[in-house]
Each structure stands twice: as C-alpha cells, then as structure tokens.
C-alpha atoms as a PDB file:
ATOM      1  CA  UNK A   1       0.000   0.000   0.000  1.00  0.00           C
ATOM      2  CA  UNK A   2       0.995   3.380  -1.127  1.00  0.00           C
ATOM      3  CA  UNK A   3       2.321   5.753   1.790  1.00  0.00           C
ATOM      4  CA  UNK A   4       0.546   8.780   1.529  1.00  0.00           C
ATOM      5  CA  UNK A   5       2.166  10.648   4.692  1.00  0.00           C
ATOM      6  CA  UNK A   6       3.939  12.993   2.141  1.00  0.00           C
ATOM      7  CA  UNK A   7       1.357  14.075  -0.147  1.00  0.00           C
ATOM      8  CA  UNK A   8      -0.767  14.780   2.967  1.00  0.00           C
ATOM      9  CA  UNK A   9       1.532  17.285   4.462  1.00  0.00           C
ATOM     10  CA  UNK A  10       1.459  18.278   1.315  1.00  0.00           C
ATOM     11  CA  UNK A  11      -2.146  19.180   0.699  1.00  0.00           C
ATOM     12  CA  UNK A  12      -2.301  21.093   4.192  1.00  0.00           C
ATOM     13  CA  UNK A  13       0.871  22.864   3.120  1.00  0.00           C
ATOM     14  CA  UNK A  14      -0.584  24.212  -0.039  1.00  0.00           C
ATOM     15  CA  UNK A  15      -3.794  24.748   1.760  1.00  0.00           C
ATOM     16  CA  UNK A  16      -2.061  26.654   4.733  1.00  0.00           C
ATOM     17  CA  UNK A  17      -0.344  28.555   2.170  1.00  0.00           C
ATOM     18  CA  UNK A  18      -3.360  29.686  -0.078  1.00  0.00           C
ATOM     19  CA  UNK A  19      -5.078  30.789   3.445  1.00  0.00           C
ATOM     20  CA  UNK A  20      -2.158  32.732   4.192  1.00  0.00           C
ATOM     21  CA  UNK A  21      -2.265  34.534   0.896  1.00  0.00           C
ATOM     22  CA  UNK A  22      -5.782  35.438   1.177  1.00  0.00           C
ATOM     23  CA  UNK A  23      -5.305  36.884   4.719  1.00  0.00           C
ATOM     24  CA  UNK A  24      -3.376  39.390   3.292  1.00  0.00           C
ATOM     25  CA  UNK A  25      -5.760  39.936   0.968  1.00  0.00           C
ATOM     26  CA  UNK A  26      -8.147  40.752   3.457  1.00  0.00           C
ATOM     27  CA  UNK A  27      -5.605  43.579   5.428  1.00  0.00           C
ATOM     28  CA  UNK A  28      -6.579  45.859   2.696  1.00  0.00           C
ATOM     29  CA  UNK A  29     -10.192  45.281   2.050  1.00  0.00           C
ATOM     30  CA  UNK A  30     -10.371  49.173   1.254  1.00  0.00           C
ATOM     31  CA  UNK A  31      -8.666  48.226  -2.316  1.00  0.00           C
ATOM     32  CA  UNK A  32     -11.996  45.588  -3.265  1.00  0.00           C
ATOM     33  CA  UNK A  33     -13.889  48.283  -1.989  1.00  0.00           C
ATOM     34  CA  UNK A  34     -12.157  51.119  -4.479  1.00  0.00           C
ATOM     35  CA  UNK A  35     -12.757  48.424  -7.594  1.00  0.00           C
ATOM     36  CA  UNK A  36     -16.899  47.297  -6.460  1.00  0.00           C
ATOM     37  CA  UNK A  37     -17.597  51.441  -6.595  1.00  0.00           C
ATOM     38  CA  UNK A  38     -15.870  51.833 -10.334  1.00  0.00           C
ATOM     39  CA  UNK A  39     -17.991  48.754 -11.367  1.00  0.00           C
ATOM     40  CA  UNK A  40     -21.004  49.812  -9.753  1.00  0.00           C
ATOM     41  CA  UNK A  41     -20.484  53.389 -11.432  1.00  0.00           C
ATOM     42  CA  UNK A  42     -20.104  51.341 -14.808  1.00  0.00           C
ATOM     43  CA  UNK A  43     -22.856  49.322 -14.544  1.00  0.00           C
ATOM     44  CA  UNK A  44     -25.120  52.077 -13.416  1.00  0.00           C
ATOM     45  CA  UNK A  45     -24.328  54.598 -16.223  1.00  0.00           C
ATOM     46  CA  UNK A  46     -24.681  52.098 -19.081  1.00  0.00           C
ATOM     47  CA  UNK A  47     -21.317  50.695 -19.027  1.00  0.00           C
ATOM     48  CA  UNK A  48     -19.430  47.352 -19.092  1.00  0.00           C
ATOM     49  CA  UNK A  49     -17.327  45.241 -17.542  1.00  0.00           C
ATOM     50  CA  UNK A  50     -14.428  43.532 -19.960  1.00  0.00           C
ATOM     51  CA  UNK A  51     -12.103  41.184 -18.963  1.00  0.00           C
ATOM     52  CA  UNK A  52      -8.942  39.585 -20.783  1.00  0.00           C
ATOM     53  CA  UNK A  53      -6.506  37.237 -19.889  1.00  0.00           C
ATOM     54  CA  UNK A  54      -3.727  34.192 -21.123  1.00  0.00           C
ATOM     55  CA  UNK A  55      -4.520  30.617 -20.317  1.00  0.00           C
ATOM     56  CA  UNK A  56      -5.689  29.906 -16.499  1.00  0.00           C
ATOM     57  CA  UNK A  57      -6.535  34.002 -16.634  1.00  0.00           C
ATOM     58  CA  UNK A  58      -8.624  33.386 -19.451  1.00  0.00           C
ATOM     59  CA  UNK A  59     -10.672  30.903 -18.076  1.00  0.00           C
ATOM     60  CA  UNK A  60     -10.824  33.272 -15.260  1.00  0.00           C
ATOM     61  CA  UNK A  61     -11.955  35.976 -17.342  1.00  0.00           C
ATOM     62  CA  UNK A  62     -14.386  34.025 -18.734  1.00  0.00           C
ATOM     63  CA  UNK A  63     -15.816  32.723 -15.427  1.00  0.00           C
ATOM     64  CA  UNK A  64     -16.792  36.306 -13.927  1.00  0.00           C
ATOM     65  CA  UNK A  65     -18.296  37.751 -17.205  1.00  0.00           C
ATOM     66  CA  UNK A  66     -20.243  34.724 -17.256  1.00  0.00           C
ATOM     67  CA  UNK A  67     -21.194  35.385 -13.383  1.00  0.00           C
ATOM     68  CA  UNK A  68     -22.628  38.831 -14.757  1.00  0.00           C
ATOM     69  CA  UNK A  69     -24.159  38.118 -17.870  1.00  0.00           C
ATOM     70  CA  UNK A  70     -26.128  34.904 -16.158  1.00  0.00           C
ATOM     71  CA  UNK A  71     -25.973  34.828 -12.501  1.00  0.00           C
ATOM     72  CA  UNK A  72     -23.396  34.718  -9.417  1.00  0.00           C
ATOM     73  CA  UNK A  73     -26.010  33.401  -7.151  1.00  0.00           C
ATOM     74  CA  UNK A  74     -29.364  31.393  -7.383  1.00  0.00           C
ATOM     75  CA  UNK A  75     -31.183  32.807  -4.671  1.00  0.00           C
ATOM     76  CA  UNK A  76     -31.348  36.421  -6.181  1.00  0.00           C
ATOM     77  CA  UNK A  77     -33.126  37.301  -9.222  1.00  0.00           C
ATOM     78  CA  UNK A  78     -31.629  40.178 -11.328  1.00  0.00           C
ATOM     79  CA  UNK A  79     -31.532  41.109 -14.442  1.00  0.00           C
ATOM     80  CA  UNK A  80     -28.319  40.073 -16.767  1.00  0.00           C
ATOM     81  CA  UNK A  81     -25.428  42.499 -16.088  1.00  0.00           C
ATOM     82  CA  UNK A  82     -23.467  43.821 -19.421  1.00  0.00           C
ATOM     83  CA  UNK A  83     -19.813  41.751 -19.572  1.00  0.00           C
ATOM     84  CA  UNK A  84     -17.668  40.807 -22.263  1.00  0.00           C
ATOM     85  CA  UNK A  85     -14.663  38.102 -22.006  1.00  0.00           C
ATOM     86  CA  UNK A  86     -12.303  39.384 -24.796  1.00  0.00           C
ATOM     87  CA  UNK A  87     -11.031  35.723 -24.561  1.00  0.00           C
ATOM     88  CA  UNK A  88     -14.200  34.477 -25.272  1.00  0.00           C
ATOM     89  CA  UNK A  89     -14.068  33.853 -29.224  1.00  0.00           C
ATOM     90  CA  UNK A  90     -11.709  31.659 -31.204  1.00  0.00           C
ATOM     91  CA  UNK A  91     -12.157  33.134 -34.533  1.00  0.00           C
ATOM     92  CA  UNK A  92     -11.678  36.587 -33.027  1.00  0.00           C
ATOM     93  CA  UNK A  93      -8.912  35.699 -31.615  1.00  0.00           C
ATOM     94  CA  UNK A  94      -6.962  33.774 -34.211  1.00  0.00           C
ATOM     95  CA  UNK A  95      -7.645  36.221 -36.578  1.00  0.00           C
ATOM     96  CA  UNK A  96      -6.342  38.637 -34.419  1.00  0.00           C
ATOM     97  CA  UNK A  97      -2.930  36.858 -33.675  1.00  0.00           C
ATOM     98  CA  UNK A  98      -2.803  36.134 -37.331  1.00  0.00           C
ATOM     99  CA  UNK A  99      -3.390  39.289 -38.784  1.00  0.00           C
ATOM    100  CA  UNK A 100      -1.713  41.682 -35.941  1.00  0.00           C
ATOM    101  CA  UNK A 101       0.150  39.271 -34.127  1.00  0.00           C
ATOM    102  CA  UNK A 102      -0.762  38.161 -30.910  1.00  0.00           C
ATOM    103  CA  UNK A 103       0.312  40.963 -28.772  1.00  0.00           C
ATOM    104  CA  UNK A 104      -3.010  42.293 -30.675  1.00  0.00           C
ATOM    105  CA  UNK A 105      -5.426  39.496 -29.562  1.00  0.00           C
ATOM    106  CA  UNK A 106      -7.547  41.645 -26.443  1.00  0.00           C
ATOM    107  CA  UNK A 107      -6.316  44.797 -27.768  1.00  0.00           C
ATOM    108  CA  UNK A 108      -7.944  45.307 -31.411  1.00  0.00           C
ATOM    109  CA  UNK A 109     -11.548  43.922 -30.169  1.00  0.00           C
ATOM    110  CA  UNK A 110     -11.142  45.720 -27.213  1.00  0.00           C
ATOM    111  CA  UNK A 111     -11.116  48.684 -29.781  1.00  0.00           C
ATOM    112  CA  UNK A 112     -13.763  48.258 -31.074  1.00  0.00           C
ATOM    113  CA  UNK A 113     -16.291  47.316 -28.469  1.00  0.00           C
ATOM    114  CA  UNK A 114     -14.945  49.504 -25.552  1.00  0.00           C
ATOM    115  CA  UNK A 115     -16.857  52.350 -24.738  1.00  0.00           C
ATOM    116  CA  UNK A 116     -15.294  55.735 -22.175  1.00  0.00           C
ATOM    117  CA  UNK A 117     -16.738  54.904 -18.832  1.00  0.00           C
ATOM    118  CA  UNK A 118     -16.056  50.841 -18.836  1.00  0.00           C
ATOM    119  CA  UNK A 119     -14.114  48.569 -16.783  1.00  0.00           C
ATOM    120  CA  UNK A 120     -11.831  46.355 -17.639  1.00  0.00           C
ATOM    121  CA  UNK A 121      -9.894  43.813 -15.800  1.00  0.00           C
ATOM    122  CA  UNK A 122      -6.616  42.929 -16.985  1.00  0.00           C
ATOM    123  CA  UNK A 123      -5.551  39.721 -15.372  1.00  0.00           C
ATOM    124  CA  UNK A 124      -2.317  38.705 -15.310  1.00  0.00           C
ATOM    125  CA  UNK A 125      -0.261  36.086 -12.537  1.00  0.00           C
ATOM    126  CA  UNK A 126       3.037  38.028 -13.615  1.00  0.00           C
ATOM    127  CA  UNK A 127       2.051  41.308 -14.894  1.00  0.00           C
ATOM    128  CA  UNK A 128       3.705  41.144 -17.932  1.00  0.00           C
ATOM    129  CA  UNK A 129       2.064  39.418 -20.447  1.00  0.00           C
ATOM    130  CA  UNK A 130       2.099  41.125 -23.319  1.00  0.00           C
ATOM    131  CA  UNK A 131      -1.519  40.855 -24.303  1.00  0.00           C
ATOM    132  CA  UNK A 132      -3.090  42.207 -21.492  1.00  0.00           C
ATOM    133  CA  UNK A 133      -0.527  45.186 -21.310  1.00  0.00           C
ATOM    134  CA  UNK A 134      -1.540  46.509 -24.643  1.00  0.00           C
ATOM    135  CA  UNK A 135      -5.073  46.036 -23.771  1.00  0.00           C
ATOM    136  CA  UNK A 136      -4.644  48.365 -20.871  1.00  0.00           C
ATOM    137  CA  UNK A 137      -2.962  50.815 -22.605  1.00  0.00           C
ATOM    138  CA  UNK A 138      -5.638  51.212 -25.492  1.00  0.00           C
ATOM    139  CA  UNK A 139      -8.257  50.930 -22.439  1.00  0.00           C
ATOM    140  CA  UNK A 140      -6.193  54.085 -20.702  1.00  0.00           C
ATOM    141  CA  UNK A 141      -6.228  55.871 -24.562  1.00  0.00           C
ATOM    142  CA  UNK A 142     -10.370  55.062 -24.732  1.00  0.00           C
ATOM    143  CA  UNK A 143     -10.998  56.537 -21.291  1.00  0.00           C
ATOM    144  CA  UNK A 144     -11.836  53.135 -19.856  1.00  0.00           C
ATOM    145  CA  UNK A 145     -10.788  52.054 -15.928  1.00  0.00           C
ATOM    146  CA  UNK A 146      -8.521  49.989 -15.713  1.00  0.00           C
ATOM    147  CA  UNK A 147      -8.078  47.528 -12.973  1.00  0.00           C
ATOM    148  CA  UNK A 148      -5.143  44.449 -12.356  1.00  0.00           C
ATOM    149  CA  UNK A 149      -5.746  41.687 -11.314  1.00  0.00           C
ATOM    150  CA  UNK A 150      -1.839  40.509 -10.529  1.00  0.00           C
ATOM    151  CA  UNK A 151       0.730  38.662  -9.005  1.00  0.00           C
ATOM    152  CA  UNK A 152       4.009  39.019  -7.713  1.00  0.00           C
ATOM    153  CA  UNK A 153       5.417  42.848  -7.635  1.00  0.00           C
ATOM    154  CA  UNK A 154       2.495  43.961 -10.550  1.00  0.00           C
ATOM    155  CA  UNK A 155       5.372  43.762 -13.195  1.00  0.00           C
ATOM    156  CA  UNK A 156       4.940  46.508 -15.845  1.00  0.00           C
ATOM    157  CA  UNK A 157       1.085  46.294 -15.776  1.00  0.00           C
ATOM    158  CA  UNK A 158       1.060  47.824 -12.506  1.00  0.00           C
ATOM    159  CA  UNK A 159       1.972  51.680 -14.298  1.00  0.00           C
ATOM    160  CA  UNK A 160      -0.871  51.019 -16.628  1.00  0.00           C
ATOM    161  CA  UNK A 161      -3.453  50.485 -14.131  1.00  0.00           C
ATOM    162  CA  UNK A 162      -6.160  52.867 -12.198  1.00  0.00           C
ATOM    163  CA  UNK A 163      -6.704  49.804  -9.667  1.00  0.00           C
ATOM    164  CA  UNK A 164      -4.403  46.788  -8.904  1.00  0.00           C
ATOM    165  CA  UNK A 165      -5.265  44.035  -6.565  1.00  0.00           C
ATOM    166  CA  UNK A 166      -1.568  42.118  -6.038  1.00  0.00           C
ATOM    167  CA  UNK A 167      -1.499  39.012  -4.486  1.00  0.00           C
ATOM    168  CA  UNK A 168       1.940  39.225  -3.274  1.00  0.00           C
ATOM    169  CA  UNK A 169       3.400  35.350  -4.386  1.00  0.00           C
ATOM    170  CA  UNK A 170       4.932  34.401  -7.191  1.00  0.00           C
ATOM    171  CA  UNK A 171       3.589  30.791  -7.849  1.00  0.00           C
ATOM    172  CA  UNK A 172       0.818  30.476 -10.622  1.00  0.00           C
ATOM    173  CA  UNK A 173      -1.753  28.233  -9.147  1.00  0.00           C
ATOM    174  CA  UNK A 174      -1.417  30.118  -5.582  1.00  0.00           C
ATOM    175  CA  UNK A 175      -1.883  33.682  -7.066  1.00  0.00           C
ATOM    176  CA  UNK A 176      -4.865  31.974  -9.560  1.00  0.00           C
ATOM    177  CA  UNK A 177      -6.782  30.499  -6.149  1.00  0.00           C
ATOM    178  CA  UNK A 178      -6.424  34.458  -4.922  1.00  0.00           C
ATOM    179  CA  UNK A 179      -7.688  35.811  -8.322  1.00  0.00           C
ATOM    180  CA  UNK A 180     -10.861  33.968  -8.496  1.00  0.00           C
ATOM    181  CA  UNK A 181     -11.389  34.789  -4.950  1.00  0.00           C
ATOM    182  CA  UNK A 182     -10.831  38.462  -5.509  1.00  0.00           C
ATOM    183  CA  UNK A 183     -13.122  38.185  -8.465  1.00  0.00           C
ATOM    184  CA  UNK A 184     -16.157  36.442  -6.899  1.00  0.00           C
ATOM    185  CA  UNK A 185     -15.583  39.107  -3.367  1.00  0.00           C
ATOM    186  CA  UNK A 186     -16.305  42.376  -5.709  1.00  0.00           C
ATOM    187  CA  UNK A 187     -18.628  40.500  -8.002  1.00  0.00           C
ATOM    188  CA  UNK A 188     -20.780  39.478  -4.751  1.00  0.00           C
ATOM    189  CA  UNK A 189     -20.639  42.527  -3.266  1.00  0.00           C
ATOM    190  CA  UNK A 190     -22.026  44.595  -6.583  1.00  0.00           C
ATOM    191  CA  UNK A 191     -24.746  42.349  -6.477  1.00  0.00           C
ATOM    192  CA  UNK A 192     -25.399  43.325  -3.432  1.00  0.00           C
ATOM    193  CA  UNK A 193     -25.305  46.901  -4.031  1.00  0.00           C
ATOM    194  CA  UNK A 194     -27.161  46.957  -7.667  1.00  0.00           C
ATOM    195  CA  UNK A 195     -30.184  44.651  -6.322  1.00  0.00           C
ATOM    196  CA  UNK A 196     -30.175  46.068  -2.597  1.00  0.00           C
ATOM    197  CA  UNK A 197     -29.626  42.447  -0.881  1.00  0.00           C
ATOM    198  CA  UNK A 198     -28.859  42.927   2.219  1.00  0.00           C
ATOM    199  CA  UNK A 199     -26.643  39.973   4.088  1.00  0.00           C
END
C-alpha cells in the first residue's frame, strides 16, 4: 500500500499557504472596496465590464463575465449584467494573432467594443504578459478604468493600471486560487449593491 504521509503534508501545506495569501488579501479590504464602486459606477451609467486574460486568466476571465451576464447566485433574481470576455471567441482571436500578431489578440476587439466609462480587468499572474498590457494601454487611450488583477510585484502592468489588486506570491496556481477569490468578493458585493440584498 501506497504511503501517503507525504502528499498529505502536502495538501495542508498548499492549503495553509493559499489561506495565508488570502489573509493578506483581506488587510486591505479598502482596495476591493475602491474596484466594487468603479464597477457599480459602470454598470449604473450604461457601461461594461471587460475582462482579458492568457490561459488559467482566461478561463478566469471568462468565469466572472459569465457570473454577470447569467448569474453569481441562485437565490437572487436580477436582471443580466453587461460583460464581455475578450477571450471568449476563437475566430476573433486567431484572426487577431494572425493578422496583428498576438500581442493584438484583447487589444484590437477591445477597440472596437470599448466604450469611455467601462471597466476592464486585466488579469495577469506576472504582470507582464504582453496581451493584457496593450489592452490596458488602449483601455487608458479610450478613457476606460482599468483595474489588475496581478501577481508578484504587478510587473509593468502595474503603471498602466487605475486599480491593482496584487497578491503578493509568485507561484501560478497560488496567485490563480487568490484571483478567483478576488473576483467572486467584488462581483458578490455589486450584487449586493445593484439589487439592494442585504446579508
């Protein structure tokens, strides 16, 4: 039989660790606050959210548009919430990379469909991806908020953005765990605030 002693200190390292991480987090709960009362202010003058990301990010991105456009939670009933994943469509993005190289892929849609007075969330473990930096500086040229999702220090997305929530690691799947967190924290609490549930 297969000792497992190892992989079980494991597991309640990594889980001590991601706790850890997330108390941190919470020491500056003013920041979450700063980013729900841009997105409320979006959302409330007509606005949008957009999100764009590279791999686990863009599943991420992809999960909290979805969360507005359909629903965060069962038990309230709201109204669908405008929210675009600029990861969202293959063609769009292929064509994209192909045409303008990749660099290009959140960018030139975001050009198109970004409107002065939206949000978008850049959303990045490292802070330099490439993508997402030249998204947020055409979102900063459109007069369009820009908020970080990050990891690490903020690499070079840090100078192009209004708002930056850090989680202050430098492991992938640790500062991923925080992101979604983040993201489902200021996408709970807008509910909240845009269908006057009170907890």
């Amino acid at each position: 039989m297969r000792n497992n002693r190892g992989e079980a200190s494991r597991i309640v390292l990594l889980l001590n660790r991601a706790a850890a991480l997330k108390r941190e987090l919470a020491d500056d709960p003013d920041s979450i606050i700063a980013v729900v009362d841009i997105c409320e202010a979006a959302i409330r003058s007509g606005g949008k959210l957009l999100f764009c990301g590279n791999g686990g990010s863009a599943a991420d991105s992809q999960h909290l548009a979805t969360e507005l456009l359909i629903r965060l939670r069962g038990s309230i009933a709201r109204n669908s919430w405008p929210a675009i994943a600029l990861t969202l469509d293959p063609a769009t993005l292929t064509a994209a990379g192909n045409d303008f190289g990749f660099d290009e892929v959140f960018a030139r849609p975001l050009s198109g469909l970004g409107r002065p007075g939206d949000v978008l969330f850049g959303i990045s473990t490292s802070g330099r991806s490439k993508s997402v930096l030249r998204a947020l500086e055409v979102a900063r040229g459109m007069a369009i908020t820009t908020v970080g999702l990050l990891g690490g220090d903020g690499g070079a997305a840090l100078a192009l953005c209004d708002y930056a929530l850090i989680v202050p690691d430098t492991e992938t799947a640790r500062i991923q765990e925080c992101h979604i967190t983040l993201g489902h924290i200021i996408l709970e609490l807008l509910e909240d605030r845009l269908t006057g549930h009170r907890q």
